[in-house]
Protein backbone atom coordinates (compact mmCIF):
# COMPACT_ATOMS: atom_id res chain seq x y z
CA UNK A 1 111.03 119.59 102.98
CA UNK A 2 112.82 116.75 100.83
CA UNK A 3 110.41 115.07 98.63
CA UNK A 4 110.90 111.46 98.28
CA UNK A 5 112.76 109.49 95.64
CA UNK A 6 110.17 108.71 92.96
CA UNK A 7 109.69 105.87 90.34
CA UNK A 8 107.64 107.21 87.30
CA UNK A 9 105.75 105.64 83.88
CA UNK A 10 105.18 108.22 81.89
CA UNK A 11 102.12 107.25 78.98
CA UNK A 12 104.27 108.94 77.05
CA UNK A 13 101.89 111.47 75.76
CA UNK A 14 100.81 114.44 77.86
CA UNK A 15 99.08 112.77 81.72
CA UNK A 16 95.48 113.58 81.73
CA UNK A 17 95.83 111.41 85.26
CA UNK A 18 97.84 110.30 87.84
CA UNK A 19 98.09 107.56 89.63
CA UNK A 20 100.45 107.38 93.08
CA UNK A 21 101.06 103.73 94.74
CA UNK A 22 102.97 103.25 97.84
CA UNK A 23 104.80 100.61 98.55
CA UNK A 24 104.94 98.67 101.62
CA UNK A 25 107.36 98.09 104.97
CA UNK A 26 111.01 96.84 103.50
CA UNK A 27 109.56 97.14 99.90
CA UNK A 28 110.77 99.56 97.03
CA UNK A 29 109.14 101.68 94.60
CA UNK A 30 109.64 98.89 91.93
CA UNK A 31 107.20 96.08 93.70
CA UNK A 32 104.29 97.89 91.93
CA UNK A 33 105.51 98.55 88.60
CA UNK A 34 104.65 94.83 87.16
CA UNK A 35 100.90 95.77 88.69
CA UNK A 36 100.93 99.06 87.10
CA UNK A 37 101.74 97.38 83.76
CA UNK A 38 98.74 94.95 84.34
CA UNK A 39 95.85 98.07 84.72
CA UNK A 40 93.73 98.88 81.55
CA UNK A 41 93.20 102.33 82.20
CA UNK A 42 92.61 103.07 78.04
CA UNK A 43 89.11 104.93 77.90
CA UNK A 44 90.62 107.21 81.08
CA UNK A 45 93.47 108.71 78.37
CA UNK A 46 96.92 108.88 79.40
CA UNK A 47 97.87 108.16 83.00
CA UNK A 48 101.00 108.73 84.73
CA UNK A 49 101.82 106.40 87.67
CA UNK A 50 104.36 107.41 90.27
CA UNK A 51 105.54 105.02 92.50
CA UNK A 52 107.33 107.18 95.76
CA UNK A 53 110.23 105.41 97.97
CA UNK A 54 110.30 105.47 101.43
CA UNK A 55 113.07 106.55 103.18
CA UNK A 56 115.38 104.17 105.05
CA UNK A 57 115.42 104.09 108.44
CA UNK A 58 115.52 101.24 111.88
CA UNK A 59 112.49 99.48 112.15
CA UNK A 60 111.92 98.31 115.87
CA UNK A 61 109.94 95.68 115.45
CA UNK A 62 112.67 94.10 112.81
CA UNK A 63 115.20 94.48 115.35
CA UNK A 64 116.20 97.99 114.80
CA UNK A 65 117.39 96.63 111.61
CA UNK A 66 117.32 99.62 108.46
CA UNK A 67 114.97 99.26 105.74
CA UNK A 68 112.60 101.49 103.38
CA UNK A 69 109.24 102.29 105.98
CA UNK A 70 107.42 105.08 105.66
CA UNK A 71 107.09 105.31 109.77
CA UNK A 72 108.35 103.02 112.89
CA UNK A 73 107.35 100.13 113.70
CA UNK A 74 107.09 99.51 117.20
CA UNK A 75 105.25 96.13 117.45
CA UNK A 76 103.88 94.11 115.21
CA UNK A 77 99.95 93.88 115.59
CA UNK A 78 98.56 97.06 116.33
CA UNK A 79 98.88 97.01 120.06
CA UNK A 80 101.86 99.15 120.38
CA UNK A 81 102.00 102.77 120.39
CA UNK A 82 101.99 104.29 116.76
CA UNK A 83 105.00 106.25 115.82
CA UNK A 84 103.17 109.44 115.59
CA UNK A 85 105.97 111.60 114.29
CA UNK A 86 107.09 109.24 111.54
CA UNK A 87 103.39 109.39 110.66
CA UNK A 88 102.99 112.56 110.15
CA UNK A 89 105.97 113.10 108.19
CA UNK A 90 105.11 111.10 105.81
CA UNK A 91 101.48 112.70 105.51
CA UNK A 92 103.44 115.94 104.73
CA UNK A 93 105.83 114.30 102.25
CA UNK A 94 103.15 112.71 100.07
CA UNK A 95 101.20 116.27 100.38
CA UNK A 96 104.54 117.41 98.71
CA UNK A 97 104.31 115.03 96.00
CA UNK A 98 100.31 115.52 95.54
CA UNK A 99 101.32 119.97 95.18
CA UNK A 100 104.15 118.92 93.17
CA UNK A 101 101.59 116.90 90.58
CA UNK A 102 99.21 119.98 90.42
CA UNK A 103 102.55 122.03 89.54
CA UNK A 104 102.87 119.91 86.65
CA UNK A 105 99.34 120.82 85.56
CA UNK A 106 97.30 117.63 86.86
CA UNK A 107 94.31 118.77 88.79
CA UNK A 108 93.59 116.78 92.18
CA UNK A 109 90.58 115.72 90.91
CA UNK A 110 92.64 113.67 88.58
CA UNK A 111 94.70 111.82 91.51
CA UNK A 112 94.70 108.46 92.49
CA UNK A 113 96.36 107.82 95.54
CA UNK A 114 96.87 104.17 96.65
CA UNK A 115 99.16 102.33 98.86
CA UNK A 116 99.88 98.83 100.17
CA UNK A 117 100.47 97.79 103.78
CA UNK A 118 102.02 100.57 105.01
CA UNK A 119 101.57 102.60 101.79
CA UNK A 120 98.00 102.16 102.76
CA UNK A 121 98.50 103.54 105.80
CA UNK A 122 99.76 106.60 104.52
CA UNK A 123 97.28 106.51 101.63
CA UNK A 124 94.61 107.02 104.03
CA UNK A 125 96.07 109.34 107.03
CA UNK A 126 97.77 111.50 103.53
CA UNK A 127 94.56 111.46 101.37
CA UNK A 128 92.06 112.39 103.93
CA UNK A 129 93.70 115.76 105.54
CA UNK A 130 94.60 116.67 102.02
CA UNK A 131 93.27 120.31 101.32
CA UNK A 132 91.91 119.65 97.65
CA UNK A 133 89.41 117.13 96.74
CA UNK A 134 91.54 113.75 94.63
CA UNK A 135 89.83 111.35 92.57
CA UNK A 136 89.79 108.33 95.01
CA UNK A 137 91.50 106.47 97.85
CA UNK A 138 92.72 102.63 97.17
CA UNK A 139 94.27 100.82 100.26
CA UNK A 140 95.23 97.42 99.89
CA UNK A 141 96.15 95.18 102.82
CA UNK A 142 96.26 97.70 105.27
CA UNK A 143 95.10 100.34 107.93
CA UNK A 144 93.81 103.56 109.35
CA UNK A 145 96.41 105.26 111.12
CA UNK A 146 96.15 107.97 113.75
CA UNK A 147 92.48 107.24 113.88
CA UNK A 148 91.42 108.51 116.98
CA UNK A 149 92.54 112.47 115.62
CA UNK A 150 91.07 112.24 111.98
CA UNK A 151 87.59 113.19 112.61
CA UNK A 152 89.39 116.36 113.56
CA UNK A 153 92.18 116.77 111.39
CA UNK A 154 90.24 115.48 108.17
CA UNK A 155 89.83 118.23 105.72
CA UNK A 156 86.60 119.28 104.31
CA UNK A 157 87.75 118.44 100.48
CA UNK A 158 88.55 115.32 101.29
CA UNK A 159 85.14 114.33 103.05
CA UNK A 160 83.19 112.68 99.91
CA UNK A 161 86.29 110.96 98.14
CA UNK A 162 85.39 107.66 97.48
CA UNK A 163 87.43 105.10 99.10
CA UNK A 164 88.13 101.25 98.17
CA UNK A 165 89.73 99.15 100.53
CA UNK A 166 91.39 95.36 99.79
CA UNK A 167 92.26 93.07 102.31
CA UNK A 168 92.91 89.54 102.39
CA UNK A 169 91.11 86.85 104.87
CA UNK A 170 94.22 85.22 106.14
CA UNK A 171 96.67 88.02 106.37
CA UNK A 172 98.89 87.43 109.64
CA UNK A 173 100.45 90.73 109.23
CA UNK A 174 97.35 93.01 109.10
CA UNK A 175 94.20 91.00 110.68
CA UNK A 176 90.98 91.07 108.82
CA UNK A 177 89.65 92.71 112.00
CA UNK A 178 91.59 95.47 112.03
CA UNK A 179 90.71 95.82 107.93
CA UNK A 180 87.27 95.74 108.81
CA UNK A 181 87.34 98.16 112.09
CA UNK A 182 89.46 100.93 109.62
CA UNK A 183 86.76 100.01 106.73
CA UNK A 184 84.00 101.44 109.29
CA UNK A 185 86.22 104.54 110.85
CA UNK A 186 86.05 105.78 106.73
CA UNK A 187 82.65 105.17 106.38
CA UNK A 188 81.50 106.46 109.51
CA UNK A 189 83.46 110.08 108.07
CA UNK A 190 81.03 110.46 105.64
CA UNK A 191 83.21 108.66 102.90
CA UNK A 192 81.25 106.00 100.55
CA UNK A 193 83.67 103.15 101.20
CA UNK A 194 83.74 100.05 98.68
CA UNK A 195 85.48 97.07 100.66
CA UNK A 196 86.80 93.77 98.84
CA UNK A 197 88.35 90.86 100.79
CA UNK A 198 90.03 87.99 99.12
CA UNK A 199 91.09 84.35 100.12
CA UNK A 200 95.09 85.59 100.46
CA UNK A 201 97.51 85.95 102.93
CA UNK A 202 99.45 89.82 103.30
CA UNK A 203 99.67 89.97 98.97
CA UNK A 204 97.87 90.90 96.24
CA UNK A 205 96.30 88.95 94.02
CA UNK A 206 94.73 89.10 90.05
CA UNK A 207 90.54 89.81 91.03
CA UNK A 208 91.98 92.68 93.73
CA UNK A 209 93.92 93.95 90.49
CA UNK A 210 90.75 93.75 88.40
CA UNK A 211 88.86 95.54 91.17
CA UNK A 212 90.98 98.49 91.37
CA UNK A 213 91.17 98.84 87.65
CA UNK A 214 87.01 99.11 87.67
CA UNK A 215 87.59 101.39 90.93
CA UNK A 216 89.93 103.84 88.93
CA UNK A 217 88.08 103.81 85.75
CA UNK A 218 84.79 105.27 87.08
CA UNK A 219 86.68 107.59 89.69
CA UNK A 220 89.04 108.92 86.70
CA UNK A 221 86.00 109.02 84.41
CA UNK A 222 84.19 111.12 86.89
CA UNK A 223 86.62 113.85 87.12
């Protein structure tokens, strides 16, 4: 398997953490970097953040037209049928990237992985059926994907990760409703969920940015 293009900030003293954040649909690995500089992560020692790329590749629901995704889009608004395959391929990529972090002497309990959008997708279908237990979960303006084959795919190390989920009122993209309805498919797991909404459309916005850091400072702390 290929892993995918990476983005990294190294602390530049040895990583005693790592953070990954995935971008969204038609984003880059870049979009995160100025949010990454804006986290005070100082009393969890040095953190490395690794922003992965998507690979490119005709979005349906943008006219076929090519653009970084980390699956198909078939129709805007959750009614259409979820590209399954593109899914899971990117499930098994980020696993990839999550081994190739413990190869470079991080444990998982030291992992962050977070997403955006559709990096929050992946966050969540990834992060759940990995097979060692990571610090947290962040998804931001997103979704569960695949939910109605996690309860059985979901592995055991993953079951009492904490989770914190973002959303924003007025998204058009990603309704609040479906925020909320993916918000209760992780808590009914078994997963102590933290949920934050915000008066925003699909974005991100400075109090989400302070919640996360609070979010990564007492998962980091903890492991």
């Amino acid at each position: 398997m290929t892993l995918p293009q990476t983005i990294e900030l190294d602390p530049g003293a040895p990583a005693r953490a790592t953070v990954f954040i995935l971008h969204g649909l038609g984003a880059d690995g870049t979009d995160f970097l100025p949010f990454a500089d804006e986290l005070k992560l100082d009393e969890v020692g040095p953190v490395r953040f690794v922003f992965p790329r998507a690979p490119v590749r005709p979005v349906t629901a943008n006219g076929g037209a090519a653009m970084r995704a980390w699956y198909d889009i078939l129709a805007f608004g959750g009614a259409a049928r979820e590209d399954e395959e593109g899914l899971r391929e990117s499930f098994a990529a980020v696993h990839g990237l999550l081994e190739r972090e413990r190869a470079r002497g991080i444990a998982p309990s030291r992992i962050v992985l977070a997403g955006f959008s559709q990096g929050c997708a992946i966050t969540l279908g990834a992060g759940l059926r990995f097979g060692h237990r990571l610090a947290g979960l962040v998804g931001m303006s997103g979704y569960l994907p695949l939910a109605g084959t996690l309860p059985g795919e979901r592995h055991t190390a993953n079951a009492g990760t904490p989770v914190l989920l973002a959303h924003g009122t007025r998204d058009p993209l990603v309704g609040l409703v479906r925020g909320h309805a993916s918000r209760d498919a992780v808590a009914a797991l078994g997963n102590p969920v933290q949920w934050h909404d915000y008066p925003m459309e699909h974005s991100v916005c400075m109090e989400e940015l302070r919640d996360v850091q609070t979010f990564l400072q007492r998962v980091l702390a903890e492991g």
